[in-house]
Protein backbone atom coordinates (compact mmCIF):
# COMPACT_ATOMS: atom_id res chain seq x y z
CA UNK A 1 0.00 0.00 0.00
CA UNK A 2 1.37 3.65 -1.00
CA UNK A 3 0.94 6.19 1.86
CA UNK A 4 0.12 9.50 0.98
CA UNK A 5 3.12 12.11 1.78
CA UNK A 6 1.45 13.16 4.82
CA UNK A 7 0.98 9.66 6.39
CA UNK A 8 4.48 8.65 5.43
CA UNK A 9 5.90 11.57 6.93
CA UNK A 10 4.02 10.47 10.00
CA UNK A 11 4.92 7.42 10.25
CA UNK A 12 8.89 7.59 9.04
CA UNK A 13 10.28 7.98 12.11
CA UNK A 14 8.75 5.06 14.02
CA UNK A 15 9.46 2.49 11.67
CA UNK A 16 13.05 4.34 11.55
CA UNK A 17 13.17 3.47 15.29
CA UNK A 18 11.66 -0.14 14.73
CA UNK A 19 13.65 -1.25 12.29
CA UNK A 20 16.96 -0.59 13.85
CA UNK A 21 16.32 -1.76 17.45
CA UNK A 22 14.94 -5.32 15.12
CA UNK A 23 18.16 -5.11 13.23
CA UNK A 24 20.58 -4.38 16.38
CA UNK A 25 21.97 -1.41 14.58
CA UNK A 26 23.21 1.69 16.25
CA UNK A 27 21.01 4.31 16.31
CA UNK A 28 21.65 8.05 15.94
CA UNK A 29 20.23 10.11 18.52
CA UNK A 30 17.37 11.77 18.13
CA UNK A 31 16.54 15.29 19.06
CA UNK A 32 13.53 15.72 21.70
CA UNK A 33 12.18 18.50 19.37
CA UNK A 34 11.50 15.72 16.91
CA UNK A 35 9.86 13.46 19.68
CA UNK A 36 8.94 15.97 22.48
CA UNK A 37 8.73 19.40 21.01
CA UNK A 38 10.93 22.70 22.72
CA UNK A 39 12.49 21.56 26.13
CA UNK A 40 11.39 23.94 28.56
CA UNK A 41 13.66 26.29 29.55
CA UNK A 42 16.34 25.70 32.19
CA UNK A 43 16.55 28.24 35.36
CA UNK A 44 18.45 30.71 34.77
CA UNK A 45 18.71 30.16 31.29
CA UNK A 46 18.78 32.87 28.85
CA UNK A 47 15.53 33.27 26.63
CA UNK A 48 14.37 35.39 23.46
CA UNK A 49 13.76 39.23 24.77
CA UNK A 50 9.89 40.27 24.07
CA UNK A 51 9.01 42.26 21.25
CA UNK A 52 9.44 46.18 22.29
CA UNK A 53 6.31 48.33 23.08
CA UNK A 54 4.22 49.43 19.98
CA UNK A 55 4.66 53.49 20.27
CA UNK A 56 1.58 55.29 21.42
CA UNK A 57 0.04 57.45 18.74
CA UNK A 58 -3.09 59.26 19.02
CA UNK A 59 -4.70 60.91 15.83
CA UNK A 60 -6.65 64.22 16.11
CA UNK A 61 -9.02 64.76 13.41
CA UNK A 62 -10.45 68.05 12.05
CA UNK A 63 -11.84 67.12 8.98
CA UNK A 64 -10.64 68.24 5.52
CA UNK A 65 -10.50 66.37 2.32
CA UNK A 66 -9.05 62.88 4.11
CA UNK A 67 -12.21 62.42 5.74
CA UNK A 68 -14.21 63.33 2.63
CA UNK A 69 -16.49 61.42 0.31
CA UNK A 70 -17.47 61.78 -3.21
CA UNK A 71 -20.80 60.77 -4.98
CA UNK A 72 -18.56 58.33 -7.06
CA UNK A 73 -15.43 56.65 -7.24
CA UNK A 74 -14.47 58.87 -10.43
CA UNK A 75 -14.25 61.99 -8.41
CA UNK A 76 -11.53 62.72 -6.89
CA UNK A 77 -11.51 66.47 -6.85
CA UNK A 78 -15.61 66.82 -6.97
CA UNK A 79 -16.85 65.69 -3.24
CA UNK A 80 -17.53 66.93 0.25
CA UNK A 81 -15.14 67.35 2.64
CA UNK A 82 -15.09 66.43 6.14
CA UNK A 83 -17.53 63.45 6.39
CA UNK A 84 -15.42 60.60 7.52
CA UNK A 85 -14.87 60.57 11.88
CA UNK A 86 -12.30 59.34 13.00
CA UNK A 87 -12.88 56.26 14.13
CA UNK A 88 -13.75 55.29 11.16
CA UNK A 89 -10.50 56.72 9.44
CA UNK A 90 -8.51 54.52 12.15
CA UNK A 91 -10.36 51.31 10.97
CA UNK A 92 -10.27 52.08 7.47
CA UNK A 93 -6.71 51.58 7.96
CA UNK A 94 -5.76 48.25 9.98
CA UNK A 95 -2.09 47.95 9.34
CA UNK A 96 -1.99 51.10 11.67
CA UNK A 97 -2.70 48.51 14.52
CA UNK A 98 0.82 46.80 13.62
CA UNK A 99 2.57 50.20 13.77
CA UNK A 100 1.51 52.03 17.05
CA UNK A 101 -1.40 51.52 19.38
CA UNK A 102 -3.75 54.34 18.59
CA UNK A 103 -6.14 55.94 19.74
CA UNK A 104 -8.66 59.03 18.24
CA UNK A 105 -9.87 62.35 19.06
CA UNK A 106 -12.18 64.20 17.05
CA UNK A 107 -11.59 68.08 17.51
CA UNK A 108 -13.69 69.67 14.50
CA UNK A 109 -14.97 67.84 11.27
CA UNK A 110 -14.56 71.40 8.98
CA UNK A 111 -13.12 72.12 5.76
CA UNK A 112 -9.83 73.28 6.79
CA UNK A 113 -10.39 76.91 4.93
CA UNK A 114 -13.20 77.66 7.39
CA UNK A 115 -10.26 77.71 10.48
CA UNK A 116 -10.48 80.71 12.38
CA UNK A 117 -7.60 81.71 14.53
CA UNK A 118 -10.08 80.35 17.92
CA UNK A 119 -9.71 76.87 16.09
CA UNK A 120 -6.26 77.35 15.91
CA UNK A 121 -5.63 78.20 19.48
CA UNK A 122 -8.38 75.29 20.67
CA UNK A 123 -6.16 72.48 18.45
CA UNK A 124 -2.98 73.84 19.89
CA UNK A 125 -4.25 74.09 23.67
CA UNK A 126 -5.16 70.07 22.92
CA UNK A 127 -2.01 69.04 21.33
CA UNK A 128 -0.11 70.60 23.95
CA UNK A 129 -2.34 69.20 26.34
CA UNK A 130 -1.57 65.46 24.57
CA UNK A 131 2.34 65.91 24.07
CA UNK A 132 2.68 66.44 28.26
CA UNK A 133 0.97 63.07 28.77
CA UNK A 134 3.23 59.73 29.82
CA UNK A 135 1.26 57.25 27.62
CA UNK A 136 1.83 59.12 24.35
CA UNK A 137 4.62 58.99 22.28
CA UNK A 138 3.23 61.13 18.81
CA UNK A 139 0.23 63.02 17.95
CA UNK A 140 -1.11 63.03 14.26
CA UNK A 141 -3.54 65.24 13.25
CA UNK A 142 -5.51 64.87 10.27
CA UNK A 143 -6.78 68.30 8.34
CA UNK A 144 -7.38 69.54 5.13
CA UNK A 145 -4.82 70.89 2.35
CA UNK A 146 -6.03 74.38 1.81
CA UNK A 147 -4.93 75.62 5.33
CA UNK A 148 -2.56 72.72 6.64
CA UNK A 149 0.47 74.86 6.62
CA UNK A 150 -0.73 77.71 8.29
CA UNK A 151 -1.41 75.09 11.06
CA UNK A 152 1.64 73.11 11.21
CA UNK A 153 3.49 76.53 11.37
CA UNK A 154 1.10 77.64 14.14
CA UNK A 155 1.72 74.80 16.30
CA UNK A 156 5.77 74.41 15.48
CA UNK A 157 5.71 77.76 17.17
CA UNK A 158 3.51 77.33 20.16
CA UNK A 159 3.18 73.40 21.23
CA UNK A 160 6.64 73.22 23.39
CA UNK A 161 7.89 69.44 23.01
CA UNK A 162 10.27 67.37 21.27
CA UNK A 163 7.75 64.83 20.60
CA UNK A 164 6.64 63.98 17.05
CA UNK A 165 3.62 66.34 16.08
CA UNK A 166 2.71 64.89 12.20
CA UNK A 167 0.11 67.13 10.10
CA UNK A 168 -1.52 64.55 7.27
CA UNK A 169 -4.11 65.29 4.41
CA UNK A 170 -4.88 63.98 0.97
CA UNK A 171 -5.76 65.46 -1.61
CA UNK A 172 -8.52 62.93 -2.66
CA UNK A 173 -11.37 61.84 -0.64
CA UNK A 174 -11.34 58.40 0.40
CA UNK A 175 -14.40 57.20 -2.03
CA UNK A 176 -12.25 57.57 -5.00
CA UNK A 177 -10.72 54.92 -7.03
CA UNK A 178 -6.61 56.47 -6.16
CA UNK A 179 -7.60 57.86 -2.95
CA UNK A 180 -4.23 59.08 -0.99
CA UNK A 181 -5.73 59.16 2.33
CA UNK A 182 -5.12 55.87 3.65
CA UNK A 183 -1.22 56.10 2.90
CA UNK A 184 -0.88 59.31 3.78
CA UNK A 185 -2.45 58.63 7.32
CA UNK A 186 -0.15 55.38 8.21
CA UNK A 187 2.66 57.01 7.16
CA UNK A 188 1.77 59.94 9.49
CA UNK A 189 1.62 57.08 12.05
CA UNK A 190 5.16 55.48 11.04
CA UNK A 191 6.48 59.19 11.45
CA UNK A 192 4.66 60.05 14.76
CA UNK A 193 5.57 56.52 16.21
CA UNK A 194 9.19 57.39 15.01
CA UNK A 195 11.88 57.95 17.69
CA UNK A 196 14.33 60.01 14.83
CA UNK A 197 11.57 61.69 14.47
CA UNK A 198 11.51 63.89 17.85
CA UNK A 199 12.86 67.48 17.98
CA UNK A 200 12.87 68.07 14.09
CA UNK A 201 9.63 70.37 14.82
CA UNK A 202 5.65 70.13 13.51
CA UNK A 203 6.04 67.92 10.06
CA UNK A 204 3.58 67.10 7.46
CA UNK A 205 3.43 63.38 5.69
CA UNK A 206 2.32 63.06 2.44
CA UNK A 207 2.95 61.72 -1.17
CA UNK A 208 5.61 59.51 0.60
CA UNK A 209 7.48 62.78 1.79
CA UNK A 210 7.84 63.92 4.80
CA UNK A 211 8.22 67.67 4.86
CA UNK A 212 8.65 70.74 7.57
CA UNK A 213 5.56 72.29 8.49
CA UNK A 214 7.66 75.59 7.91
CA UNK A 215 8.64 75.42 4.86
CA UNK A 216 6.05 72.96 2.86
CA UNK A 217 3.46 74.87 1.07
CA UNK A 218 0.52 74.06 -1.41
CA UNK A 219 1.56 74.62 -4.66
CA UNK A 220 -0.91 72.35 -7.02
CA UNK A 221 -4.86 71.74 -5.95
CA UNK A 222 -5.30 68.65 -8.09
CA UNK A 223 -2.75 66.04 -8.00
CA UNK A 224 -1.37 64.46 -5.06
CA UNK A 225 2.24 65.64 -4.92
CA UNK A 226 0.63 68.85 -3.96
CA UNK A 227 3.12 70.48 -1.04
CA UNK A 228 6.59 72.02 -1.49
CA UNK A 229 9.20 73.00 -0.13
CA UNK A 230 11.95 75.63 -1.76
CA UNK A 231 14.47 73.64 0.69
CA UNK A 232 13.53 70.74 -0.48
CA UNK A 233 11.63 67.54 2.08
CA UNK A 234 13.27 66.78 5.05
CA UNK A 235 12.93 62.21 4.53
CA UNK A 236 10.70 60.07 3.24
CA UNK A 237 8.77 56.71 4.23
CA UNK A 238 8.97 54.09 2.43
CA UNK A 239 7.46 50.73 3.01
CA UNK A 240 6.75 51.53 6.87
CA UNK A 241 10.36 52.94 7.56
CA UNK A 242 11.41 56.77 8.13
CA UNK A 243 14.41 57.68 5.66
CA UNK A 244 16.18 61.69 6.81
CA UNK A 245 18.10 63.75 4.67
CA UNK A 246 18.10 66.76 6.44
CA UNK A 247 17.18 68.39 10.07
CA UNK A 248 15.83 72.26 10.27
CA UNK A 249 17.47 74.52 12.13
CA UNK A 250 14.91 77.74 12.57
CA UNK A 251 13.53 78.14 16.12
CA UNK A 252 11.04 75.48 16.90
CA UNK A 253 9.22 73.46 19.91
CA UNK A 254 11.10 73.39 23.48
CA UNK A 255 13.27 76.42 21.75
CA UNK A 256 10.82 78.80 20.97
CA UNK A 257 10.27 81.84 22.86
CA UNK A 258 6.30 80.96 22.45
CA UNK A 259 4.19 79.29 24.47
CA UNK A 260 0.47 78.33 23.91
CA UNK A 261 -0.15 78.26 27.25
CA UNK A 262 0.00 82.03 27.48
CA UNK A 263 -2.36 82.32 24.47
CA UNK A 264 -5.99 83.12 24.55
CA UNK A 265 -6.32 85.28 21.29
CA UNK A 266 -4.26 86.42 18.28
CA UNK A 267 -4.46 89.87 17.04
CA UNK A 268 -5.59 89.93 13.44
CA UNK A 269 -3.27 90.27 10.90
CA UNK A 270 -4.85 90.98 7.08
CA UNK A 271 -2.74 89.88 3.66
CA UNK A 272 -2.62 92.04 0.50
CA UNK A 273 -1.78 90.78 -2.66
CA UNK A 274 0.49 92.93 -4.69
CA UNK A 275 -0.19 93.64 -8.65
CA UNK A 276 0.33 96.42 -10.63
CA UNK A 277 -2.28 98.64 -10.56
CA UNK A 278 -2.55 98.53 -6.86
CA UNK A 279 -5.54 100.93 -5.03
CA UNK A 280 -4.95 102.20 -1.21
CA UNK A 281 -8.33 100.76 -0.14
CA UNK A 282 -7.35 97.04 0.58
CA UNK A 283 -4.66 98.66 2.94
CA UNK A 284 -6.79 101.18 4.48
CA UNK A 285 -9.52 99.39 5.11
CA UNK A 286 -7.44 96.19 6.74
CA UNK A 287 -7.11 99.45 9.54
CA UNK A 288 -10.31 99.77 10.00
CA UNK A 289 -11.27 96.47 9.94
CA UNK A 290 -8.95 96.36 13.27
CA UNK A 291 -5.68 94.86 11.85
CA UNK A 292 -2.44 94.82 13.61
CA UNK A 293 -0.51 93.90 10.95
CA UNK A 294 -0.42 93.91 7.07
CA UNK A 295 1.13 91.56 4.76
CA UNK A 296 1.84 93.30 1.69
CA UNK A 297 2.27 90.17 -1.00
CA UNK A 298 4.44 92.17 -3.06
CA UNK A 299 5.98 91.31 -6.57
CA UNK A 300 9.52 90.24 -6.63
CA UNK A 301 11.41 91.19 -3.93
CA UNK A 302 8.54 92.08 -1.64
CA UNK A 303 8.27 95.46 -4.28
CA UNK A 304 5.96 98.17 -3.60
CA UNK A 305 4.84 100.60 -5.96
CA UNK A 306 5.59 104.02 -5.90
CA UNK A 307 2.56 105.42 -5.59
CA UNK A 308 1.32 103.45 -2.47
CA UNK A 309 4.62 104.03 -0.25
CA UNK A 310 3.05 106.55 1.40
CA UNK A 311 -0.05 104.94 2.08
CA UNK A 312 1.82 102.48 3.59
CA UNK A 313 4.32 104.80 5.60
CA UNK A 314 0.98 106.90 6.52
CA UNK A 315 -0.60 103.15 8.31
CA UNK A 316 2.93 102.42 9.88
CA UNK A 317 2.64 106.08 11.45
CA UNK A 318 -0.46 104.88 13.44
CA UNK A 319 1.14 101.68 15.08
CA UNK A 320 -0.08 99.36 12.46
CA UNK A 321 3.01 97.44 11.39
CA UNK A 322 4.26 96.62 7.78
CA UNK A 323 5.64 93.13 6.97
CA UNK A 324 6.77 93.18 3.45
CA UNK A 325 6.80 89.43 1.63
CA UNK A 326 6.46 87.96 -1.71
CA UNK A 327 4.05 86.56 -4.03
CA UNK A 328 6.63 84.58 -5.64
CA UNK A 329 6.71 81.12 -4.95
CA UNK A 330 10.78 81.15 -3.96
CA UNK A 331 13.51 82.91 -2.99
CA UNK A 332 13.37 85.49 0.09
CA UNK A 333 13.34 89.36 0.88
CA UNK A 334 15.74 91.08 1.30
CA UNK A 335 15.86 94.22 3.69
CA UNK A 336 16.48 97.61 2.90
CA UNK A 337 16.04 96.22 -0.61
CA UNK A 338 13.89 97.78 -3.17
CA UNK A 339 12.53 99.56 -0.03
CA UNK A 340 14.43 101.16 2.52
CA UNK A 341 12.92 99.11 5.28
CA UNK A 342 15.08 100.71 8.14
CA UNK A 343 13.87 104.54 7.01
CA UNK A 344 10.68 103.38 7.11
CA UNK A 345 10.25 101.09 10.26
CA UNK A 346 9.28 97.87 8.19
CA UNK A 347 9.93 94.65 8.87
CA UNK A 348 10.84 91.77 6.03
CA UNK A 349 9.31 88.34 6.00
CA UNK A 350 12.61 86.85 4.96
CA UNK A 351 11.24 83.32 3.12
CA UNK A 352 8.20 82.82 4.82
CA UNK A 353 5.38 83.20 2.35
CA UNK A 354 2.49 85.73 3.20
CA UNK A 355 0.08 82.64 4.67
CA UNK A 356 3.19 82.15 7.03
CA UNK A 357 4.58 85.52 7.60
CA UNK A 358 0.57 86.17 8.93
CA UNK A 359 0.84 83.10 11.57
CA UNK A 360 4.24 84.29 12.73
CA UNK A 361 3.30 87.95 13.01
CA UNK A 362 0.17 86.89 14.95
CA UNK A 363 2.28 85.38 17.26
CA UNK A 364 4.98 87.55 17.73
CA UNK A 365 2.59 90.43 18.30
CA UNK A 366 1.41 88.63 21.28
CA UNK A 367 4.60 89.38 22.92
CA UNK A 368 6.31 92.26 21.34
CA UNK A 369 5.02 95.83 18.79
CA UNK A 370 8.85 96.73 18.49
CA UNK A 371 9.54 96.71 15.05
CA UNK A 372 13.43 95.92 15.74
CA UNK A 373 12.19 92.69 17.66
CA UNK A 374 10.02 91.23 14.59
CA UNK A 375 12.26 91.73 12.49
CA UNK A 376 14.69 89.58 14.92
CA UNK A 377 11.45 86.98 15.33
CA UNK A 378 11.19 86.40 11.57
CA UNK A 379 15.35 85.91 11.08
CA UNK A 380 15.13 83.08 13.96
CA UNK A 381 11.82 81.24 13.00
């Protein structure tokens, strides 16, 4: 009779054992493994250390486009945002369970253009609150693309902590066919979870890149490789593993001078866009509308034309400060350039775009009006 493979494997070693105590031949010893299974371990006795502790990750949702759905899986750039919660984002996602243990928070479900600077200061107040706990390790918070830098830059000023703070977003809901979302997000938790990732400041995770939330900046609304940075991404993940290139080095976290638990409110601070053929009224009335500070978005090197300088010196007179920045996506402003800035008591936004020279004159306003000591703020962060 011909045993099938599995009943001959069975039964090979027995009748290996039979046969040589019939035939009086030596037999080789046999391991207990094959007869017994392991051998329990001896006192004493060195054994395999346990696998380390999953790092504790909790995600803090607000909405945007990675918790959005579409009416069908064609659209990816036609849907509403900010439909998804967050526990369902979580389970949407289950290789996040062999990463980190996580937990979720839901702080808003908006569209992130709809963030007012209360949002801002309610997120921040939570985060901080998060970071200062024992039993977590990263926070991730999920948000949409239209504002998402304004926020990381907010909170790399004012959360004071080494720990990993990761900003993610898509930039296509999660209904359609090359949604982004779900990558995006466990990379965000790969980052956050990270221990080379403390200290290097509020970062943003998407498109496989992990970028500053300084520097990055949205550059295209319909594809996914949608954020910049002029400096370039500071690593990427790839396949569940954190790969760094480069560290910044501008005033962020435990180093700032900024604390959020000193802020309650932000004075407003309005943007102007700079073309030719320019009118005094968007300037004037950012006065009377109550602004502290005004962005002036100018071409090229921060320019301003001629015939507004003295609209602008006229503001500046009444307390209202000046921060001259660029419309153009690179480079940086240079003082006393084009403008004599120190004639005029202006400050330059060196290479933060208007969007970010508004968060960190918000800020810095909280603490200082002297022109000299902006002008220091925005060289250092």
């Amino acid at each position: 009779m011909q045993l099938a493979p599995s009943a001959s494997r069975s039964r090979a070693l027995p009748m290996a054992i039979a046969l040589a105590f019939g035939l009086g031949l030596p037999m080789a010893p046999v391991s207990g493994s094959a007869l017994e299974g392991p051998a329990p371990a001896k006192p004493g006795e060195a054994t395999a250390p346990p696998a380390p502790a999953k790092p504790r990750v909790v995600i803090v949702a607000t909405g945007g486009t990675i918790a959005g759905a579409g009416a069908d899986a064609a659209n990816s750039a036609t849907y509403q945002a900010a439909k998804v919660p967050v526990d369902k984002l979580i389970a949407a996602v289950p290789a996040i369970a062999q990463i980190a243990e996580v937990r979720g928070e839901q702080a808003f479900q908006i569209a992130s253009e709809s963030f007012t600077n209360a949002q801002l200061i309610q997120l921040a107040k939570q985060v901080s609150a998060l970071v200062k706990r024992d039993d977590v390790d990263g926070v991730v918070i999920t948000h949409g693309t239209d504002t998402v830098e304004e926020t990381a830059y907010f909170l790399d000023l004012v959360v004071k902590t080494d720990k990993p703070i990761v900003m993610v977003a898509s930039m296509r809901p999660s209904t359609a066919i090359s949604a982004d979302g779900a990558l995006n997000l466990l990379d965000a938790v790969v980052v956050a979870g990270a221990k080379d990732s403390r200290s290097k400041g509020v970062l943003l995770t998407m498109n496989d890149e992990i970028q500053a939330g300084r520097d990055s900046t949205k550059r295209v609304n319909i594809k996914p490789s949608a954020f910049f940075s002029q400096w370039g991404p500071l690593g990427m993940v790839v396949e569940g593993k954190t790969y760094w290139f480069r560290a910044p080095v501008k005033r962020h976290g435990t180093t700032s001078e900024f604390d959020i638990e000193t802020i309650d409110s932000l004075p407003d601070v309005a943007i102007v866009y700079g073309s030719g053929n320019m009118h005094p009224e968007p300037y004037t009335s950012a006065v009377v509308g109550g602004a502290k500070a005004i962005i002036h978005a100018g071409t090229g090197n921060g320019s301003v034309a001629g015939y507004l300088v003295d609209t602008l010196k006229d503001i500046r007179s009444k307390g209202v400060q000046i921060i001259r920045s660029s419309r153009v996506g690179d480079g940086f402003v240079l003082r006393n350039a084009e403008q004599p800035d120190d004639k005029y008591d202006w400050v330059v936004a060196h290479d933060l775009n208007p969007q970010k020279a508004k968060i960190l004159a918000a800020v810095a306003l909280t603490k200082t009006q002297d022109t000299k000591e902006l002008q220091r703020i925005f060289w250092e962060y």
